[in-house]
C-alpha atoms as a PDB file:
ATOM      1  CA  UNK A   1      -8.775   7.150  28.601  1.00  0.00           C
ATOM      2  CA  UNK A   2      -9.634   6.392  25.233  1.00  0.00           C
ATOM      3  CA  UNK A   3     -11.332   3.520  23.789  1.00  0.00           C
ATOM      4  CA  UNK A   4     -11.231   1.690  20.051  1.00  0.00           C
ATOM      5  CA  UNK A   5     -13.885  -0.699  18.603  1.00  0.00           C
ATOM      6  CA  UNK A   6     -13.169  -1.928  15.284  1.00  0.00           C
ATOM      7  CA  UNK A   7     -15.835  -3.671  12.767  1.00  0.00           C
ATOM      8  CA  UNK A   8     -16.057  -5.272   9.437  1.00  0.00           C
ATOM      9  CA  UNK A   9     -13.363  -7.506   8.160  1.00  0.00           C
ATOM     10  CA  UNK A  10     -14.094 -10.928   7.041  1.00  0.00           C
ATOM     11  CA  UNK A  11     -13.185 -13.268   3.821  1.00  0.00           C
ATOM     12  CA  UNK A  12     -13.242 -12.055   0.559  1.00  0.00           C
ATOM     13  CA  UNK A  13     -12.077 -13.600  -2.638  1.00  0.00           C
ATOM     14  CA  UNK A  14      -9.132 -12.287  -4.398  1.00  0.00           C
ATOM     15  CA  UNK A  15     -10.190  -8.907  -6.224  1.00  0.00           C
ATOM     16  CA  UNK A  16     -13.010  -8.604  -3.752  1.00  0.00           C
ATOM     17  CA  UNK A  17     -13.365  -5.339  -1.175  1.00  0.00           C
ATOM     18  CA  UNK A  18     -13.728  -5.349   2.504  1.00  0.00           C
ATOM     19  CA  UNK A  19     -14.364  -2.490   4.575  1.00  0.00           C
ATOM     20  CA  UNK A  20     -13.042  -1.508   8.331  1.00  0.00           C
ATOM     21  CA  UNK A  21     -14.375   1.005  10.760  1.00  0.00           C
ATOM     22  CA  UNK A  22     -13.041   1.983  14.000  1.00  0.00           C
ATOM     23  CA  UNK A  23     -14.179   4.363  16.469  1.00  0.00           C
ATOM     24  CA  UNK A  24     -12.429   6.255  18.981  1.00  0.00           C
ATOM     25  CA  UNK A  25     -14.380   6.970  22.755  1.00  0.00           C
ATOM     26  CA  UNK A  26     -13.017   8.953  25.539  1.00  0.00           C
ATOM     27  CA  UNK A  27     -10.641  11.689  25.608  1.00  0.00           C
ATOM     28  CA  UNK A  28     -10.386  12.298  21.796  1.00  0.00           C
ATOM     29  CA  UNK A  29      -8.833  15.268  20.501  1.00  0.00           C
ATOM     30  CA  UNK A  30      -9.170  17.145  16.932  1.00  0.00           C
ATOM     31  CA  UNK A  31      -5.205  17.105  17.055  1.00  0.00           C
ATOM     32  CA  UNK A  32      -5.099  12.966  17.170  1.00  0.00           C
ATOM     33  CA  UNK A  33      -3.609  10.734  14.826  1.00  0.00           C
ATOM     34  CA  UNK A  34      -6.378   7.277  13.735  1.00  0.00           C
ATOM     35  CA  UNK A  35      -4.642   5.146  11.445  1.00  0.00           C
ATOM     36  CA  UNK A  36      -4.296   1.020  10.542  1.00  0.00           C
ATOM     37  CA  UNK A  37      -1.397  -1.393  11.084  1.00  0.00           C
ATOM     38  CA  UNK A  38      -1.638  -5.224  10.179  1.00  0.00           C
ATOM     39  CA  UNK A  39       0.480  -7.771  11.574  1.00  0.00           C
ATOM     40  CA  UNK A  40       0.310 -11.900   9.994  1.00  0.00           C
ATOM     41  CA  UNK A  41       1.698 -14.753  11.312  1.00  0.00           C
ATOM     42  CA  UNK A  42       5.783 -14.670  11.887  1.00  0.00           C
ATOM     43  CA  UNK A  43       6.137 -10.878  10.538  1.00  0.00           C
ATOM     44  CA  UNK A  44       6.477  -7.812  12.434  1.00  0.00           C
ATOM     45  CA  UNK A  45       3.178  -5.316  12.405  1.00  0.00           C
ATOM     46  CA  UNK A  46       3.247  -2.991   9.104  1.00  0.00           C
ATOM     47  CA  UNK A  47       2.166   0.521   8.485  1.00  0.00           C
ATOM     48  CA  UNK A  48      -1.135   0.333   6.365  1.00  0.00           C
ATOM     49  CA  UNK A  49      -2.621   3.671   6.392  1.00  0.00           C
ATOM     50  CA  UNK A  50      -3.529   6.773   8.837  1.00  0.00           C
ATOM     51  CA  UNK A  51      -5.176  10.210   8.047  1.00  0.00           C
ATOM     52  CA  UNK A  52      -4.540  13.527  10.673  1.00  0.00           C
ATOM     53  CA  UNK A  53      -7.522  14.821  12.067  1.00  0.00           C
ATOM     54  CA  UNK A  54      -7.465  18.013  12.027  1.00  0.00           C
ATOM     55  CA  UNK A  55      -6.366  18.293   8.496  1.00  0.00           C
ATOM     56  CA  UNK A  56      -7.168  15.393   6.801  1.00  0.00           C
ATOM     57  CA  UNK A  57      -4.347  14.731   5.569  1.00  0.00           C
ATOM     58  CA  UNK A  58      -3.841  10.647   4.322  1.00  0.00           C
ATOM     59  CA  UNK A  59      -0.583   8.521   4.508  1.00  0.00           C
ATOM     60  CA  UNK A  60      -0.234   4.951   2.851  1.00  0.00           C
ATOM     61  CA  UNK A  61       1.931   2.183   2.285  1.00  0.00           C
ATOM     62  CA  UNK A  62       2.936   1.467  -1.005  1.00  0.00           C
ATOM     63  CA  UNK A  63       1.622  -1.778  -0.843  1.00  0.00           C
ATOM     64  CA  UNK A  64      -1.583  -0.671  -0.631  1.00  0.00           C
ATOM     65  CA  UNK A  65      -1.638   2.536  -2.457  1.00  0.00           C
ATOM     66  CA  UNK A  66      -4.471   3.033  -5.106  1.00  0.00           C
ATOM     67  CA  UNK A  67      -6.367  -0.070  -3.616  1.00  0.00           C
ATOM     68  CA  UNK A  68      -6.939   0.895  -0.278  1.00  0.00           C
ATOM     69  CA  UNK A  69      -8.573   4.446   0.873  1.00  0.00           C
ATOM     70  CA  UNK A  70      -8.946   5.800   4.550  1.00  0.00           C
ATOM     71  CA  UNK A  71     -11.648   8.483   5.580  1.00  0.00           C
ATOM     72  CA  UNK A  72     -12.612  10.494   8.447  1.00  0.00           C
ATOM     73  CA  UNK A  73     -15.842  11.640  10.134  1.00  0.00           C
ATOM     74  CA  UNK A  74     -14.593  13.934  12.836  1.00  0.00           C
ATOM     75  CA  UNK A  75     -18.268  13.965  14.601  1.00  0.00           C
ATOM     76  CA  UNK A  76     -18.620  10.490  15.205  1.00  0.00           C
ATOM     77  CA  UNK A  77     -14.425  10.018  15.238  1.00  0.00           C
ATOM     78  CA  UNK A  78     -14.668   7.118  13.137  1.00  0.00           C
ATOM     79  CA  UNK A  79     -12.059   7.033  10.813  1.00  0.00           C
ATOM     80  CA  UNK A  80     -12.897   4.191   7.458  1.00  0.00           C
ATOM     81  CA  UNK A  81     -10.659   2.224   5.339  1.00  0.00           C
ATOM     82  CA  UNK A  82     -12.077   0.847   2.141  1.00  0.00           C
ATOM     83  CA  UNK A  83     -10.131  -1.836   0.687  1.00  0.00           C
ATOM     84  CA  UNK A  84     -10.909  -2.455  -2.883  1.00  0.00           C
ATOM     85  CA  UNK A  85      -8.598  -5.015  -5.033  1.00  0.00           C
ATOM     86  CA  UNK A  86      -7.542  -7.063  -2.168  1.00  0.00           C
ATOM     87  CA  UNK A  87      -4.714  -9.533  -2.502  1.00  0.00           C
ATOM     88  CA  UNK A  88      -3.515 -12.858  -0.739  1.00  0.00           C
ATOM     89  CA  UNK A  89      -1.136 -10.990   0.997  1.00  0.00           C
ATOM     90  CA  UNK A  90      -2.977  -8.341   2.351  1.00  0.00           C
ATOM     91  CA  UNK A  91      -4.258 -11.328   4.778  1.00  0.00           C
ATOM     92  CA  UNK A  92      -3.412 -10.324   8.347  1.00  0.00           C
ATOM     93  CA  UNK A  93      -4.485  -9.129  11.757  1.00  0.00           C
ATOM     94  CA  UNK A  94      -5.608  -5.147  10.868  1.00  0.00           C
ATOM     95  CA  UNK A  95      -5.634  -3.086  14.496  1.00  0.00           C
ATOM     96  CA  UNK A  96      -6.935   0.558  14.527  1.00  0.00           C
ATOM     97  CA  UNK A  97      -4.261   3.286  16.227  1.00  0.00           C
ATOM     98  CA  UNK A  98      -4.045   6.256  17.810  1.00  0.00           C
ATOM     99  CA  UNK A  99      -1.659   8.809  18.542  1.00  0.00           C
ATOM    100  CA  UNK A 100      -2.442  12.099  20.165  1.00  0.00           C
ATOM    101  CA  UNK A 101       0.760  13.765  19.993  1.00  0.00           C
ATOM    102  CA  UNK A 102       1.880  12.071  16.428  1.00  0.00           C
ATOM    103  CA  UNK A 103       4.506  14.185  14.343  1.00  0.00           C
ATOM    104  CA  UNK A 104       4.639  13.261  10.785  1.00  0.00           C
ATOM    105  CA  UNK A 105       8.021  11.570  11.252  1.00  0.00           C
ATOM    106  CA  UNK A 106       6.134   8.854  13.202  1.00  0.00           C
ATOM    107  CA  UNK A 107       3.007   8.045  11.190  1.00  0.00           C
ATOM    108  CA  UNK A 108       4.543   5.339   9.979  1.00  0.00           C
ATOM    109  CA  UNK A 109       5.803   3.596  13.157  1.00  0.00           C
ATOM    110  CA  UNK A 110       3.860   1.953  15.718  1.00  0.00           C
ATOM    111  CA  UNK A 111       6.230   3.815  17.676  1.00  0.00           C
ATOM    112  CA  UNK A 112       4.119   6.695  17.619  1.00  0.00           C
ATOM    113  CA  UNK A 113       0.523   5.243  18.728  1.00  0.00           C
ATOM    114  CA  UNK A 114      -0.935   5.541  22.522  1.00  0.00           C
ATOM    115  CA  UNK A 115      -3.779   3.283  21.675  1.00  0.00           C
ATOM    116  CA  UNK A 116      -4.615   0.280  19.977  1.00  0.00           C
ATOM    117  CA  UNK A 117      -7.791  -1.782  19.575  1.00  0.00           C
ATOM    118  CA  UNK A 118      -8.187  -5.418  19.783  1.00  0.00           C
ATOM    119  CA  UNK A 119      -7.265  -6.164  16.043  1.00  0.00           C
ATOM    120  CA  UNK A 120      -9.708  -7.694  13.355  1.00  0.00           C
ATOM    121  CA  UNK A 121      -9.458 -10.728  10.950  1.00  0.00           C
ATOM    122  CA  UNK A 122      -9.009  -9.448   6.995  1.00  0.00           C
ATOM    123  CA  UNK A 123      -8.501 -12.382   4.374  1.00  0.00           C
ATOM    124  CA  UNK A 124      -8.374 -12.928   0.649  1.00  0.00           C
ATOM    125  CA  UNK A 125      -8.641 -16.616  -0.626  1.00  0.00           C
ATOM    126  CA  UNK A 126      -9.317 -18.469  -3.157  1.00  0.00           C
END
């Protein structure tokens, strides 16, 4: 079984940065997929960002692209998303995901994701 614990989060003024960790226990694998979706209120969950383990390789959503950047520490497998220049509407529910067989045509989908932590507040208001 594996396990994931997210942190940070919070409220941030418009413009302001917010970072989110989330760490994998159990069964990991160098081959596994960690990535972040975010749902709000009345809209279905969205593809924020994900990075391939073994690799390193980092996907994003458009929305977020050149605001938002997600690392990986492999040792401690923690994967990080800094998000820098955040928005009204980035406000939503952000849950940590992973997938452990993930081909590159699911990344994107929730589809793809055995695991899911308990989610974590993010908000930008004025």
């Amino acid at each position: 079984q594996v396990q994931l614990v997210e942190s940070g989060g919070g409220v941030v003024h418009p413009g302001g940065s917010l970072r989110l960790s989330c760490t994998a226990s159990g069964r990991t694998a160098s081959t596994d997929t960690m990535g972040w979706f975010r749902q709000s209120p009345g809209k279905e969950r969205e593809f924020v960002a994900a990075v391939f383990r073994s690799y390193g390789r980092a996907y994003y959503a458009d929305s977020v692209k050149g605001r938002f950047n997600i690392s990986k520490d492999n040792a401690k497998n923690t994967i990080t998303n800094q998000m820098n220049g955040l928005k009204t509407e980035d406000k939503a529910v952000y849950s940590c995901a992973l997938g452990q067989r993930l081909t590159l045509s699911y990344v994107k989908r929730p589809a793809g994701y055995d695991v899911w932590g308990q989610g974590i507040q993010v908000t930008a208001s004025s």
